[in-house]
C-alpha atoms as a PDB file:
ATOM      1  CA  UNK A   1      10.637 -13.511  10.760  1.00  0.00           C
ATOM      2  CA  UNK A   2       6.784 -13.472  10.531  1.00  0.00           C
ATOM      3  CA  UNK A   3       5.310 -12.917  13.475  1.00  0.00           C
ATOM      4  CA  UNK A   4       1.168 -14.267  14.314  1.00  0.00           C
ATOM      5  CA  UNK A   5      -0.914 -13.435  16.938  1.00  0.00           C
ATOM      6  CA  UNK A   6      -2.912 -16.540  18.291  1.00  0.00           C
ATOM      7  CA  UNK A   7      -6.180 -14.324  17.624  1.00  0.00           C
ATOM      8  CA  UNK A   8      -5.469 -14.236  13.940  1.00  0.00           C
ATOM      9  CA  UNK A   9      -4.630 -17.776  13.681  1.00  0.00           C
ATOM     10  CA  UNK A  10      -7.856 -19.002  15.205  1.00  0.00           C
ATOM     11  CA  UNK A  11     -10.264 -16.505  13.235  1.00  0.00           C
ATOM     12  CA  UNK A  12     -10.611 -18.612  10.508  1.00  0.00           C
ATOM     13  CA  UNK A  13      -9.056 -15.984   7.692  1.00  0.00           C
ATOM     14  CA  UNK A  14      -8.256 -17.457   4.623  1.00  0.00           C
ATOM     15  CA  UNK A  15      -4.311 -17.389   4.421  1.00  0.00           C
ATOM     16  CA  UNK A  16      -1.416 -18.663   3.083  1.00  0.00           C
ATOM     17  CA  UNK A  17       2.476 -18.190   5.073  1.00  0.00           C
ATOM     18  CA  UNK A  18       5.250 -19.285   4.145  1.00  0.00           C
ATOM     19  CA  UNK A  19       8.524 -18.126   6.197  1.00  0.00           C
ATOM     20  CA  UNK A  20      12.398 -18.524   5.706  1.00  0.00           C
ATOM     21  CA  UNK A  21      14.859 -20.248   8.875  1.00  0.00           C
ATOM     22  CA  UNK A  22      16.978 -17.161   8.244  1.00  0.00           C
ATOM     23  CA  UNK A  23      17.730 -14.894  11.031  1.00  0.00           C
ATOM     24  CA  UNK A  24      15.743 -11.232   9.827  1.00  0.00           C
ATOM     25  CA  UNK A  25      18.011  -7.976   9.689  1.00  0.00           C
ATOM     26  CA  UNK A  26      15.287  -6.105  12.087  1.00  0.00           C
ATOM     27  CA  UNK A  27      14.461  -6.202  15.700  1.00  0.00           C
ATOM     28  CA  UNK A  28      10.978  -6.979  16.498  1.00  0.00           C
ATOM     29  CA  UNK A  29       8.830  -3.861  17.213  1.00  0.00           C
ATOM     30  CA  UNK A  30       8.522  -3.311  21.001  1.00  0.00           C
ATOM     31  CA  UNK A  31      12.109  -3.354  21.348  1.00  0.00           C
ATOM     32  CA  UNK A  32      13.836  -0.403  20.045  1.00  0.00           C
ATOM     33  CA  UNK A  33      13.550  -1.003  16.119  1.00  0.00           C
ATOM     34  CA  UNK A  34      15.207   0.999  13.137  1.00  0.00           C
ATOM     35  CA  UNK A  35      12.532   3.401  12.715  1.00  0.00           C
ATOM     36  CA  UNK A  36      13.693   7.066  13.708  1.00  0.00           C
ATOM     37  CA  UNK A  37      11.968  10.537  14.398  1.00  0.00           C
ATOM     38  CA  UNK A  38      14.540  12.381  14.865  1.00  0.00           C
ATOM     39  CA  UNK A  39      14.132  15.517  12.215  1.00  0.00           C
ATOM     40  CA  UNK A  40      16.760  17.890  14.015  1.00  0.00           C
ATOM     41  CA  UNK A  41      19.382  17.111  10.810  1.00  0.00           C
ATOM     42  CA  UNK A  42      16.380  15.995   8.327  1.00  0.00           C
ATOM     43  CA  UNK A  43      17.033  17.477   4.707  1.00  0.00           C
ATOM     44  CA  UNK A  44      14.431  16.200   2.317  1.00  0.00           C
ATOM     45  CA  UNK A  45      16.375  15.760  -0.611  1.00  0.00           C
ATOM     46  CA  UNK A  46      18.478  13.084   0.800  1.00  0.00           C
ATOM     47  CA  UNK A  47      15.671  10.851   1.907  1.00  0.00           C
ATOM     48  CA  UNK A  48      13.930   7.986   0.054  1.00  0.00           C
ATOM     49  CA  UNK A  49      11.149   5.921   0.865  1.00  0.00           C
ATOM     50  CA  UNK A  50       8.185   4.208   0.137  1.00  0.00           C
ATOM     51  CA  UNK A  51       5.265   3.381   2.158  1.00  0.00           C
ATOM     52  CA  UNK A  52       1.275   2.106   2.009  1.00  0.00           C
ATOM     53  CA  UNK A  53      -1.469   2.292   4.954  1.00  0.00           C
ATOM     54  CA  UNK A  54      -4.881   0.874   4.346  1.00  0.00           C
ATOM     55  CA  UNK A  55      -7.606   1.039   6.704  1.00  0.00           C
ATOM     56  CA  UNK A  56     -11.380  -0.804   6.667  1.00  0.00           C
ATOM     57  CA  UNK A  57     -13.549  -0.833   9.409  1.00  0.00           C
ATOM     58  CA  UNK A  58     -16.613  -0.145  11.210  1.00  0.00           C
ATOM     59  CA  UNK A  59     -15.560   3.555  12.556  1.00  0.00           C
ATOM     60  CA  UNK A  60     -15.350   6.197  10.065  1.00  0.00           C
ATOM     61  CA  UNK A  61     -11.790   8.112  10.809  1.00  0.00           C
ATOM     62  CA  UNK A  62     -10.355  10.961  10.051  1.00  0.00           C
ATOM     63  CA  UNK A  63      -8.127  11.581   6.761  1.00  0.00           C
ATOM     64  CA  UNK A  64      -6.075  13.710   8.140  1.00  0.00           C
ATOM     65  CA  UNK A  65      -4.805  11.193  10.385  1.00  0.00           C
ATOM     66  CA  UNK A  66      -3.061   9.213   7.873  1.00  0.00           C
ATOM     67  CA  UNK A  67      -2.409  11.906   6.291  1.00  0.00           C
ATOM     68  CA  UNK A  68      -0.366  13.082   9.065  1.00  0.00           C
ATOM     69  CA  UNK A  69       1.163   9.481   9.415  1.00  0.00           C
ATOM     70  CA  UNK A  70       2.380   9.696   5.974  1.00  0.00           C
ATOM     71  CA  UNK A  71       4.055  13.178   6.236  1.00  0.00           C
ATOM     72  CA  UNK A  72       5.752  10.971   9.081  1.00  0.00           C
ATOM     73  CA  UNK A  73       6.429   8.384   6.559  1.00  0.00           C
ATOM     74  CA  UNK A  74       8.354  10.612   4.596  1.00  0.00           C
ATOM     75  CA  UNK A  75      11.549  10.992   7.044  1.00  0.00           C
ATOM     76  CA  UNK A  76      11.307   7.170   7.899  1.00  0.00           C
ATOM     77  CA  UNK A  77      14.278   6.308   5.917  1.00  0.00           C
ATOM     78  CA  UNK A  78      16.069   2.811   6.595  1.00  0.00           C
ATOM     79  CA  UNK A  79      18.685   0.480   4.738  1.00  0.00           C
ATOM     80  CA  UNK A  80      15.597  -0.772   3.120  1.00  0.00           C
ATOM     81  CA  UNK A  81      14.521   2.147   1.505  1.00  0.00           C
ATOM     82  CA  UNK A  82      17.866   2.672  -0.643  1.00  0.00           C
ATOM     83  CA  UNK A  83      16.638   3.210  -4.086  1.00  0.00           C
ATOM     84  CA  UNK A  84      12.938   2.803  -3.957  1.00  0.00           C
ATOM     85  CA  UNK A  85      11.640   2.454  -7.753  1.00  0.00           C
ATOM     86  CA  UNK A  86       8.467   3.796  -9.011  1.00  0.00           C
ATOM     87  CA  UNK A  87       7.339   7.441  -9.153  1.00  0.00           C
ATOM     88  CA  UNK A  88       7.943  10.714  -6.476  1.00  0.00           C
ATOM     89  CA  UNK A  89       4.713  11.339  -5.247  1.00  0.00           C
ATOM     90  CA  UNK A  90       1.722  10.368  -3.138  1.00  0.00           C
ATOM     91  CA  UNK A  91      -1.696   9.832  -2.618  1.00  0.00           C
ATOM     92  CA  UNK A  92      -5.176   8.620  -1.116  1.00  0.00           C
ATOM     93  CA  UNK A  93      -8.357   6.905  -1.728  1.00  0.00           C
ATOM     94  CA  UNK A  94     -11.338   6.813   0.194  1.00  0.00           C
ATOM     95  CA  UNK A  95     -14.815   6.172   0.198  1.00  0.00           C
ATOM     96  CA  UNK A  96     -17.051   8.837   0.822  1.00  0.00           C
ATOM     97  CA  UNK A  97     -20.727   8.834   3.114  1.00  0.00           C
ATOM     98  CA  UNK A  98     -22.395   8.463  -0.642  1.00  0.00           C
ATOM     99  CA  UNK A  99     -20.449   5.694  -1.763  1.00  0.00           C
ATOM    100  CA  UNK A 100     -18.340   7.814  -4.218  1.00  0.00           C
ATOM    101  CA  UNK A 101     -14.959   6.685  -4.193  1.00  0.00           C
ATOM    102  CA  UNK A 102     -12.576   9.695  -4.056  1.00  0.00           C
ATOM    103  CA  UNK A 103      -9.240   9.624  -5.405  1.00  0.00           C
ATOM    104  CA  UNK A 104      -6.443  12.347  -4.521  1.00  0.00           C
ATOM    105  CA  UNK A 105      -2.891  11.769  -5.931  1.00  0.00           C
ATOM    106  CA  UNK A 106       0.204  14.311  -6.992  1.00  0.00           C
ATOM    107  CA  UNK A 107       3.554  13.804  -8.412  1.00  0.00           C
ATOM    108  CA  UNK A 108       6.786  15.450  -8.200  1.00  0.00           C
ATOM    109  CA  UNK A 109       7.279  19.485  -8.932  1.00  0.00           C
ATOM    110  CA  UNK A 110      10.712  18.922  -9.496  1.00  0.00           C
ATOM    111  CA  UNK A 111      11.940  20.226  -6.884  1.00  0.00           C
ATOM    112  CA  UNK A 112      14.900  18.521  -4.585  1.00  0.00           C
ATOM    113  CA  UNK A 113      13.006  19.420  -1.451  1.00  0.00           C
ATOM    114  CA  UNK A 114       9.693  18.406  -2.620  1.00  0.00           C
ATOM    115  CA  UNK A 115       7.644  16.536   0.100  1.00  0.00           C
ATOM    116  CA  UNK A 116       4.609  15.090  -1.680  1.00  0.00           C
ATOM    117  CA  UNK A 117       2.370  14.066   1.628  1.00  0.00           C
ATOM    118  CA  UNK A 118       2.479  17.643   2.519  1.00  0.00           C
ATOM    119  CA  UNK A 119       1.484  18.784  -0.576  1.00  0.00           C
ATOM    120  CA  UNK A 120      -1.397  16.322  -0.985  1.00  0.00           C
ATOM    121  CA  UNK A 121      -2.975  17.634   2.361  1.00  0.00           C
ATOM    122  CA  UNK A 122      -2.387  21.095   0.472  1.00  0.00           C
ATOM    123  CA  UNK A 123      -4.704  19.534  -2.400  1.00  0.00           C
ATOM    124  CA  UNK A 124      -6.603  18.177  -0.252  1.00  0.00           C
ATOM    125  CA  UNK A 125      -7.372  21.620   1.718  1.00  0.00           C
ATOM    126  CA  UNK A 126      -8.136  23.252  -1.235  1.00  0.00           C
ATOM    127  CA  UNK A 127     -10.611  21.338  -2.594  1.00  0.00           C
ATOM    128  CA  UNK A 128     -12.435  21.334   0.858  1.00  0.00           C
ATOM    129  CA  UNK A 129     -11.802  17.406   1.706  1.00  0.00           C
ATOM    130  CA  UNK A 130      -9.020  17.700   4.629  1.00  0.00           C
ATOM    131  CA  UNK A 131     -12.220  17.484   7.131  1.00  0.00           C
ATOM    132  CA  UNK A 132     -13.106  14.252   5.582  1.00  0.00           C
ATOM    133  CA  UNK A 133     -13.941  10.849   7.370  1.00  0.00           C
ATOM    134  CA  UNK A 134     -14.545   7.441   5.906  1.00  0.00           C
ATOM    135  CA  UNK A 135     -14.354   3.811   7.039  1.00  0.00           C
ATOM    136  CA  UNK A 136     -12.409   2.545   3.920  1.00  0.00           C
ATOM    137  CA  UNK A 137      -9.215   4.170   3.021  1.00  0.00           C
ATOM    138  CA  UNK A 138      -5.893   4.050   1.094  1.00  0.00           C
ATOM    139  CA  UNK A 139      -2.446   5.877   0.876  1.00  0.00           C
ATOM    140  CA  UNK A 140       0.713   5.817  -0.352  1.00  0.00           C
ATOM    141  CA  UNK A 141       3.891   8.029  -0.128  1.00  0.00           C
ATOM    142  CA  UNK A 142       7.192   7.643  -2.172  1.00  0.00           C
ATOM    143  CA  UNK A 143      10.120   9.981  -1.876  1.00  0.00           C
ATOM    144  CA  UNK A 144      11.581   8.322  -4.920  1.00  0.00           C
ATOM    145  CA  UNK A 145      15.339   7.637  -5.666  1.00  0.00           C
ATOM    146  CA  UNK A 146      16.956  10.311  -7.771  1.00  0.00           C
ATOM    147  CA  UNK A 147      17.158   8.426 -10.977  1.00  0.00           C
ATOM    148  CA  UNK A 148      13.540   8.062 -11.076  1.00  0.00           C
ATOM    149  CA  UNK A 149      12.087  11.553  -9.454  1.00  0.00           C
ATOM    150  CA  UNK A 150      12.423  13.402 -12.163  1.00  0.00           C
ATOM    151  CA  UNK A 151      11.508  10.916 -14.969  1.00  0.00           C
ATOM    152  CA  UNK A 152       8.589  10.131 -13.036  1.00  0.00           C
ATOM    153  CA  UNK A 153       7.036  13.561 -12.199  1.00  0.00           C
ATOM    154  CA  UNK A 154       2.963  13.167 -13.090  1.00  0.00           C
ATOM    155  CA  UNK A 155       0.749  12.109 -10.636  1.00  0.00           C
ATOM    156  CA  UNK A 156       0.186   9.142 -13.169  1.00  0.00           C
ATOM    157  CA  UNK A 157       2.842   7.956 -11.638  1.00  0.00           C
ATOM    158  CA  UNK A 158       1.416   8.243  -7.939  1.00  0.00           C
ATOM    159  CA  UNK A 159      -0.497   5.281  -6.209  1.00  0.00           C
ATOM    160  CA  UNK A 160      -3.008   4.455  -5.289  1.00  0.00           C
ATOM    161  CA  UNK A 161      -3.976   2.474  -8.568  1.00  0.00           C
ATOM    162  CA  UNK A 162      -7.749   1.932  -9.549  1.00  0.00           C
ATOM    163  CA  UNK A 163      -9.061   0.352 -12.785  1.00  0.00           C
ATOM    164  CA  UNK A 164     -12.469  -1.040 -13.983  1.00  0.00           C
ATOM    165  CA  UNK A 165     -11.491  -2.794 -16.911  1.00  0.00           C
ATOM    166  CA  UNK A 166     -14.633  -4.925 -16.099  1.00  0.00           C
ATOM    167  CA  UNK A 167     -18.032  -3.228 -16.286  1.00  0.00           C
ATOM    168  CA  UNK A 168     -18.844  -2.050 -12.674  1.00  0.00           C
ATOM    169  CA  UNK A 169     -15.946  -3.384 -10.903  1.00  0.00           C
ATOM    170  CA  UNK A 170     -13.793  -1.110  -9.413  1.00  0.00           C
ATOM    171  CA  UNK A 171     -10.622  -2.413  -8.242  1.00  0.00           C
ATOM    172  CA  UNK A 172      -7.553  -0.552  -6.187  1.00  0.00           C
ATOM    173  CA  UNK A 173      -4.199  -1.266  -5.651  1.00  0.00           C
ATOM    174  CA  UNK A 174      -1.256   0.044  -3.039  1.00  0.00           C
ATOM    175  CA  UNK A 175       2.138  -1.509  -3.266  1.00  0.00           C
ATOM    176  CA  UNK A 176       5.442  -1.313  -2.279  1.00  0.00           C
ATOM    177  CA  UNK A 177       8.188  -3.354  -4.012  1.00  0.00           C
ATOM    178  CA  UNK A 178       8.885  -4.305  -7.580  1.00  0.00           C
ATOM    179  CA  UNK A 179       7.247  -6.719  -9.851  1.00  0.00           C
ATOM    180  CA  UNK A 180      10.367  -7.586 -11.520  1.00  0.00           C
ATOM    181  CA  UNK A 181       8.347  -9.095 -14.792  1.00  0.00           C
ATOM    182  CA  UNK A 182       5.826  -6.962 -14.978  1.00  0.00           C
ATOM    183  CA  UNK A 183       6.101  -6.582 -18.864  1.00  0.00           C
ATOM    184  CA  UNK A 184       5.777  -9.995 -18.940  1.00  0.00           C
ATOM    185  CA  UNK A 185       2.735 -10.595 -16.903  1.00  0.00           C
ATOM    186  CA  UNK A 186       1.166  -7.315 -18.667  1.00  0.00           C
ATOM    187  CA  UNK A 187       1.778  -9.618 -22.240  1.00  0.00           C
ATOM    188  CA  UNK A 188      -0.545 -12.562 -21.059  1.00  0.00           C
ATOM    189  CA  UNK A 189      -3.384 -10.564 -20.345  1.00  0.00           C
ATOM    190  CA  UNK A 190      -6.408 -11.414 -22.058  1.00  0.00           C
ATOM    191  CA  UNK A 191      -8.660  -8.068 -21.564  1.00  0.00           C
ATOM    192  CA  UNK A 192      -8.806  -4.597 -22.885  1.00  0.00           C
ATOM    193  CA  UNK A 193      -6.634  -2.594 -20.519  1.00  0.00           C
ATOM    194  CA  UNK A 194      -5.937   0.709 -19.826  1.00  0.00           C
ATOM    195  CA  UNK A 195      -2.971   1.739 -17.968  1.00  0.00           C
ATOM    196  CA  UNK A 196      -3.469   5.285 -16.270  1.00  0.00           C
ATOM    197  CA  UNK A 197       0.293   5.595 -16.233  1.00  0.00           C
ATOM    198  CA  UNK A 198       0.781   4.766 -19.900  1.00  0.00           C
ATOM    199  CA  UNK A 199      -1.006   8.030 -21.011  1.00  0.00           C
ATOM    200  CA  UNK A 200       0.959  10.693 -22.319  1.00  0.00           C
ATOM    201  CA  UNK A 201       4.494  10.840 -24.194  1.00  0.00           C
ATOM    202  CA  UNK A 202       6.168   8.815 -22.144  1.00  0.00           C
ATOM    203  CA  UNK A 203       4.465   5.679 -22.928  1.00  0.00           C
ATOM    204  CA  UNK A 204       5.766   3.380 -20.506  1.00  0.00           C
ATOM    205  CA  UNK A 205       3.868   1.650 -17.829  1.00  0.00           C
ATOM    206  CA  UNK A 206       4.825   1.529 -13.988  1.00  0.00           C
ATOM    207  CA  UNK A 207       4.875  -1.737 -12.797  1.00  0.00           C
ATOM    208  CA  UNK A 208       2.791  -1.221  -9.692  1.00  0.00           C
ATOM    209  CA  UNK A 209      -0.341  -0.354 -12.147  1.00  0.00           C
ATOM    210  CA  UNK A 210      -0.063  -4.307 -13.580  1.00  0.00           C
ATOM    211  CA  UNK A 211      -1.500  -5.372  -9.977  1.00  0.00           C
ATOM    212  CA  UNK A 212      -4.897  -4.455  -9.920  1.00  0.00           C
ATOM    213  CA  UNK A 213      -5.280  -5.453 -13.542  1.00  0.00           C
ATOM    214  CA  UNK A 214      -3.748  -8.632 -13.046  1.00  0.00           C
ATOM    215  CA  UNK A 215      -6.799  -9.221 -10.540  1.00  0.00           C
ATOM    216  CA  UNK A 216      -9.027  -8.272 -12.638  1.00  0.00           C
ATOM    217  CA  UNK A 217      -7.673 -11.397 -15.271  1.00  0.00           C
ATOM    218  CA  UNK A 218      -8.258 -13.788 -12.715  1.00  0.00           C
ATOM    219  CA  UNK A 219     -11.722 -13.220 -11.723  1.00  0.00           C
ATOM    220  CA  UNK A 220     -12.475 -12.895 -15.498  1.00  0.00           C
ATOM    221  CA  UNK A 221     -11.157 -16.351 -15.305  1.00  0.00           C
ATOM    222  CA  UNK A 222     -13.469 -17.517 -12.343  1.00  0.00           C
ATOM    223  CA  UNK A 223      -9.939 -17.908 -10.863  1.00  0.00           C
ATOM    224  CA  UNK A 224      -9.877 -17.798  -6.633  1.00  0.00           C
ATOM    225  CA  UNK A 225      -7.545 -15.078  -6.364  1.00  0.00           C
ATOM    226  CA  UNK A 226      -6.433 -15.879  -3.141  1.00  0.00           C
ATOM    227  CA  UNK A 227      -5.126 -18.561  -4.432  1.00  0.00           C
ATOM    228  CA  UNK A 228      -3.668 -18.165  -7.829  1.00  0.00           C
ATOM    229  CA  UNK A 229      -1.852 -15.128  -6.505  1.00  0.00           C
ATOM    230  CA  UNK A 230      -0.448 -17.325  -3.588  1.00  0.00           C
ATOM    231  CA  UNK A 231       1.172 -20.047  -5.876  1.00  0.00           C
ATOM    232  CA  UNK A 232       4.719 -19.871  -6.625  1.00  0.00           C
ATOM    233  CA  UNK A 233       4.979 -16.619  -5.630  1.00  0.00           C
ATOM    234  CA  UNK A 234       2.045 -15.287  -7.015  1.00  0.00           C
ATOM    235  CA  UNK A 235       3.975 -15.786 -10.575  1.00  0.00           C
ATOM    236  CA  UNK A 236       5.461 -12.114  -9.416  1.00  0.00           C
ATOM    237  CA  UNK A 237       9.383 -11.784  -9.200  1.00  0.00           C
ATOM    238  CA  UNK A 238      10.794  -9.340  -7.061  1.00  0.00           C
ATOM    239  CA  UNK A 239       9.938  -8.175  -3.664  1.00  0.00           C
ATOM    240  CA  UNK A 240       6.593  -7.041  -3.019  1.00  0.00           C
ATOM    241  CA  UNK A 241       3.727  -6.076  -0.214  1.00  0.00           C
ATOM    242  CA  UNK A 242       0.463  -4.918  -1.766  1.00  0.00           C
ATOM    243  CA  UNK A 243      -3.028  -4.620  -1.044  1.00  0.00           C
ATOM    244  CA  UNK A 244      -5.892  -5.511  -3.194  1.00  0.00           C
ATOM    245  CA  UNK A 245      -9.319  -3.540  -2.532  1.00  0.00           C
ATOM    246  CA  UNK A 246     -12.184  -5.150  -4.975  1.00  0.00           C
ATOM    247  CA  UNK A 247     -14.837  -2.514  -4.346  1.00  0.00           C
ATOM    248  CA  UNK A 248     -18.096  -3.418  -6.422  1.00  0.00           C
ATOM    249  CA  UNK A 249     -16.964  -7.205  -5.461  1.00  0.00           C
ATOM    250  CA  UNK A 250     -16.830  -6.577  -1.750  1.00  0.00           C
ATOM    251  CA  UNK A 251     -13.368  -8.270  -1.156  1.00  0.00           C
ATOM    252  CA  UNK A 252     -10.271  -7.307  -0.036  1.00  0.00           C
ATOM    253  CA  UNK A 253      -6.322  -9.292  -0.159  1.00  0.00           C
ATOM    254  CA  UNK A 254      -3.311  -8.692   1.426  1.00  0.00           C
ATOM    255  CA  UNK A 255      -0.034 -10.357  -0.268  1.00  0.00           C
ATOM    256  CA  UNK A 256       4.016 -10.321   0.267  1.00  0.00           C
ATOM    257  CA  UNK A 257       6.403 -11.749  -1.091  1.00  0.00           C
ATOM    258  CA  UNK A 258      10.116 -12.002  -0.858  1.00  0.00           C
ATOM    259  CA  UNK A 259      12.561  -9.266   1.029  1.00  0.00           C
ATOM    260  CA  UNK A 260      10.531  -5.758   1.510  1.00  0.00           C
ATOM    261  CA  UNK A 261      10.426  -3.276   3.517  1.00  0.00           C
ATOM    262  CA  UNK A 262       7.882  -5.173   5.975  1.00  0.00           C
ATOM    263  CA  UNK A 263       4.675  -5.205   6.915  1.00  0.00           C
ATOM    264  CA  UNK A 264       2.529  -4.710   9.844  1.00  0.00           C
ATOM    265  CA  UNK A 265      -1.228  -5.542  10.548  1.00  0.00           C
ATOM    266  CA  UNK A 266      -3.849  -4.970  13.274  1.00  0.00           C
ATOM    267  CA  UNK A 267      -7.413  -6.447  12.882  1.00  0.00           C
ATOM    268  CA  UNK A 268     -10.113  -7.299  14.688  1.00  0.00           C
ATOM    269  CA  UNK A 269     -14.013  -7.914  14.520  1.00  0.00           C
ATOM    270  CA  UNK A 270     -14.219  -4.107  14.028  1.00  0.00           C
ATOM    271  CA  UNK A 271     -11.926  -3.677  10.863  1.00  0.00           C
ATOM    272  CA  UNK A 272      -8.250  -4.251  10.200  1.00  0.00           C
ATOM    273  CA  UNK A 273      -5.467  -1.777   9.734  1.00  0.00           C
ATOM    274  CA  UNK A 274      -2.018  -2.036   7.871  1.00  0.00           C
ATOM    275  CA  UNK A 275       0.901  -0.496   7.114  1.00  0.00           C
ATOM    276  CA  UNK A 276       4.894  -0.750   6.182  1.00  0.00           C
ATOM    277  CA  UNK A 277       5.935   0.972   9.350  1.00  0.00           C
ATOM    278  CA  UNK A 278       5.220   0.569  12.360  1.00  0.00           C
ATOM    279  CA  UNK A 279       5.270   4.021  14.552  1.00  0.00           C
ATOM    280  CA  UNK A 280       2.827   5.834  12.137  1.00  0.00           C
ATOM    281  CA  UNK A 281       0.038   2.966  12.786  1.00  0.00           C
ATOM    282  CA  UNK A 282       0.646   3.024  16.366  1.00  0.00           C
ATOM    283  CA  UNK A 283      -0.902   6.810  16.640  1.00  0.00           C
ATOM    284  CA  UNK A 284      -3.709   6.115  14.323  1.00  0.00           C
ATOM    285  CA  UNK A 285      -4.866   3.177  16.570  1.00  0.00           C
ATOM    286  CA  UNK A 286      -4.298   5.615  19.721  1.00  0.00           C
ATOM    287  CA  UNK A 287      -6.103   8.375  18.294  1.00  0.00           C
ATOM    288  CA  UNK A 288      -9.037   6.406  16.795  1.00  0.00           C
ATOM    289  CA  UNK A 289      -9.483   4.716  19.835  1.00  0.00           C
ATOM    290  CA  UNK A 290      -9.638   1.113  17.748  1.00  0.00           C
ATOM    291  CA  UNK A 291     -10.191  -2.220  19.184  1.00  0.00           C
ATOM    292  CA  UNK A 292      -8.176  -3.794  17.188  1.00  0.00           C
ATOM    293  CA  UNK A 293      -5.020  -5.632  18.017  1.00  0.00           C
ATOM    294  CA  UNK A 294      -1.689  -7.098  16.135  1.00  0.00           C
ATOM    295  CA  UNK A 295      -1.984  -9.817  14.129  1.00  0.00           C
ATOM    296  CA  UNK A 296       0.887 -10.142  11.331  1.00  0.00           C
ATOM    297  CA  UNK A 297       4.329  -8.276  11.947  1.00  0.00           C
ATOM    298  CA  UNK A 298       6.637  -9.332   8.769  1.00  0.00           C
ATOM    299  CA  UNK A 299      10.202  -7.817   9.389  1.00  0.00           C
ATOM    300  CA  UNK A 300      12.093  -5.620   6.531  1.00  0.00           C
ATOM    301  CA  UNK A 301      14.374  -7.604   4.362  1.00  0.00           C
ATOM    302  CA  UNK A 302      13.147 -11.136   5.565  1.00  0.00           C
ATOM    303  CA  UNK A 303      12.396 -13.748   2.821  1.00  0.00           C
ATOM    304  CA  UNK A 304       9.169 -15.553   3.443  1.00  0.00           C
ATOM    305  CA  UNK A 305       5.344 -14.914   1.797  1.00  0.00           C
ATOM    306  CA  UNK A 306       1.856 -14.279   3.169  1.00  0.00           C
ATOM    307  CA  UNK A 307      -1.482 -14.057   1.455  1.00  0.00           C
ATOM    308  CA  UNK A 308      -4.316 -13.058   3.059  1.00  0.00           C
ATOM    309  CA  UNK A 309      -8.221 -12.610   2.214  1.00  0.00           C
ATOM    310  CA  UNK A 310      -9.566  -9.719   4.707  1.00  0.00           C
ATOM    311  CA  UNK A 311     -13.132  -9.367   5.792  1.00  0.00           C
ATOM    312  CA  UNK A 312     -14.655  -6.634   3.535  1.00  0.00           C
ATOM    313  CA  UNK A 313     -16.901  -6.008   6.556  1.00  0.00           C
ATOM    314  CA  UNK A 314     -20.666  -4.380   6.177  1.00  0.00           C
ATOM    315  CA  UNK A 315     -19.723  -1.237   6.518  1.00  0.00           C
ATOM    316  CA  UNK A 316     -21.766   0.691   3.322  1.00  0.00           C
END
């Protein structure tokens, strides 16, 4: 089920929604949903997830306060999180008061009991940025499945994703899902690439790292991204929630697709605010104090697409 407020609907954002008749495996957040905090029997080895929060807005916020919600992230485990592919790890962009964009990720020690959110604050600390604010930011957290945490250790691995395969446009990606033909979408494209997670000796590429490229070959193209990446599925197979950040080009696009594990988005005239749970948003908007409201709740394993462009508001 996809669920609209009547604010969104009449603000004029560009979108595209399609939704399925069937009945969604989730109960609609208000009234008691899946999510659980319970940690008194929580052994991180046996958890996997994966989860994205972006955040742009007027209000410069604290880091730390998604980085706490994705240390929270990390014990959220539900049926839909069985297997998540992709590499152990996690990370966070943001943009800085000079305009720099800073980019923190780290992958997996190796370690069955390795909780990556908590060691990027670590990173983070050490480097003096945990006391950092800024009005556009990124994350991701994956406690991967075991068949892929430890043949996906480096932080190459880790999302978010940012290329500028195009002179002087910086582009970032966070996703969660699987582009199913990524090889064969990577085959069609037309510019000089590189792939951050291709480097080294394992020479494969992670499918999540084709997004932001892919973007980048349709505005070479003069192509409306909005709505190339909206028809038939955005030419994507697989599941898949991600969010597009075009820096330099002042844009930003929010797409799913298929059965993930859902999606959930406040905005209002100040900024907008998403995420793949629920709970961990819910404290950020009480502790920033954000006048922002629900606008798009998409339920875990229900079929159905949206496509989205977001107001890259004024806010450099």
């Amino acid at each position: 089920m996809v669920y609209l407020s009547n604010s969104l609907i009449s603000s004029g954002v560009r979108m595209y929604i399609t939704t399925s008749s069937l009945e969604p495996d989730y109960i609609k957040a208000g009234t008691g949903g899946q999510e659980r905090f319970d940690l008194s029997s929580f052994k991180p080895e046996n958890i996997s997830m994966c989860g994205i929060i972006a955040y742009l807005g007027e209000k410069e916020l604290p880091i730390a306060f998604f980085l706490d919600a994705m240390e929270k992230m990390e014990v959220l485990e539900e049926e839909v999180d069985r297997d998540p592919l992709g590499g152990h790890g996690a990370g966070i962009l943001y943009i800085s008061e000079d305009g720099g964009v800073i980019l923190e990720k780290v992958g997996h020690t190796g370690k069955d009991n390795d909780r990556p959110a908590v060691r990027l604050r670590n990173e983070l600390d050490k480097k003096g940025l945990l006391d950092a604010k800024s009005d556009v930011i990124l994350a991701h957290v994956r406690r991967a499945a075991s068949q892929n945490k430890h043949r996906t250790r480096d932080k190459r691995y880790s999302q978010p994703y940012i290329t500028e395969c195009i002179k002087g446009r910086k582009i970032a990606v966070i996703h969660n899902g699987y582009v199913a033909n990524y090889r064969e979408l990577a085959r069609d494209f037309e510019l000089p690439h590189v792939f951050e997670s291709e480097e080294g000796s394992d020479d494969f590429i992670i499918d999540s790292e084709i997004l932001p490229h892919l973007y980048e070959e349709l505005i070479a193209r003069g192509d409306d991204p909005l709505k190339m990446l909206s028809l038939a599925g955005f030419n994507n197979e697989g599941g898949n929630t991600f969010f597009v950040l075009d820096i330099d080009g002042r844009r930003s696009y929010l797409f799913h697709q298929g059965k993930t594990r859902g999606l959930f988005l406040f905005r209002g005239r100040d900024g907008f605010l998403l995420a793949s749970r629920l709970r961990p948003v819910e404290e950020i908007l009480k502790r920033a104090d954000l006048p922002i409201k629900a606008g798009i709740e998409v339920a875990p394993k229900t079929p159905g697409s949206v496509s989205i462009e977001l107001p890259y508001l004024d806010v450099r």
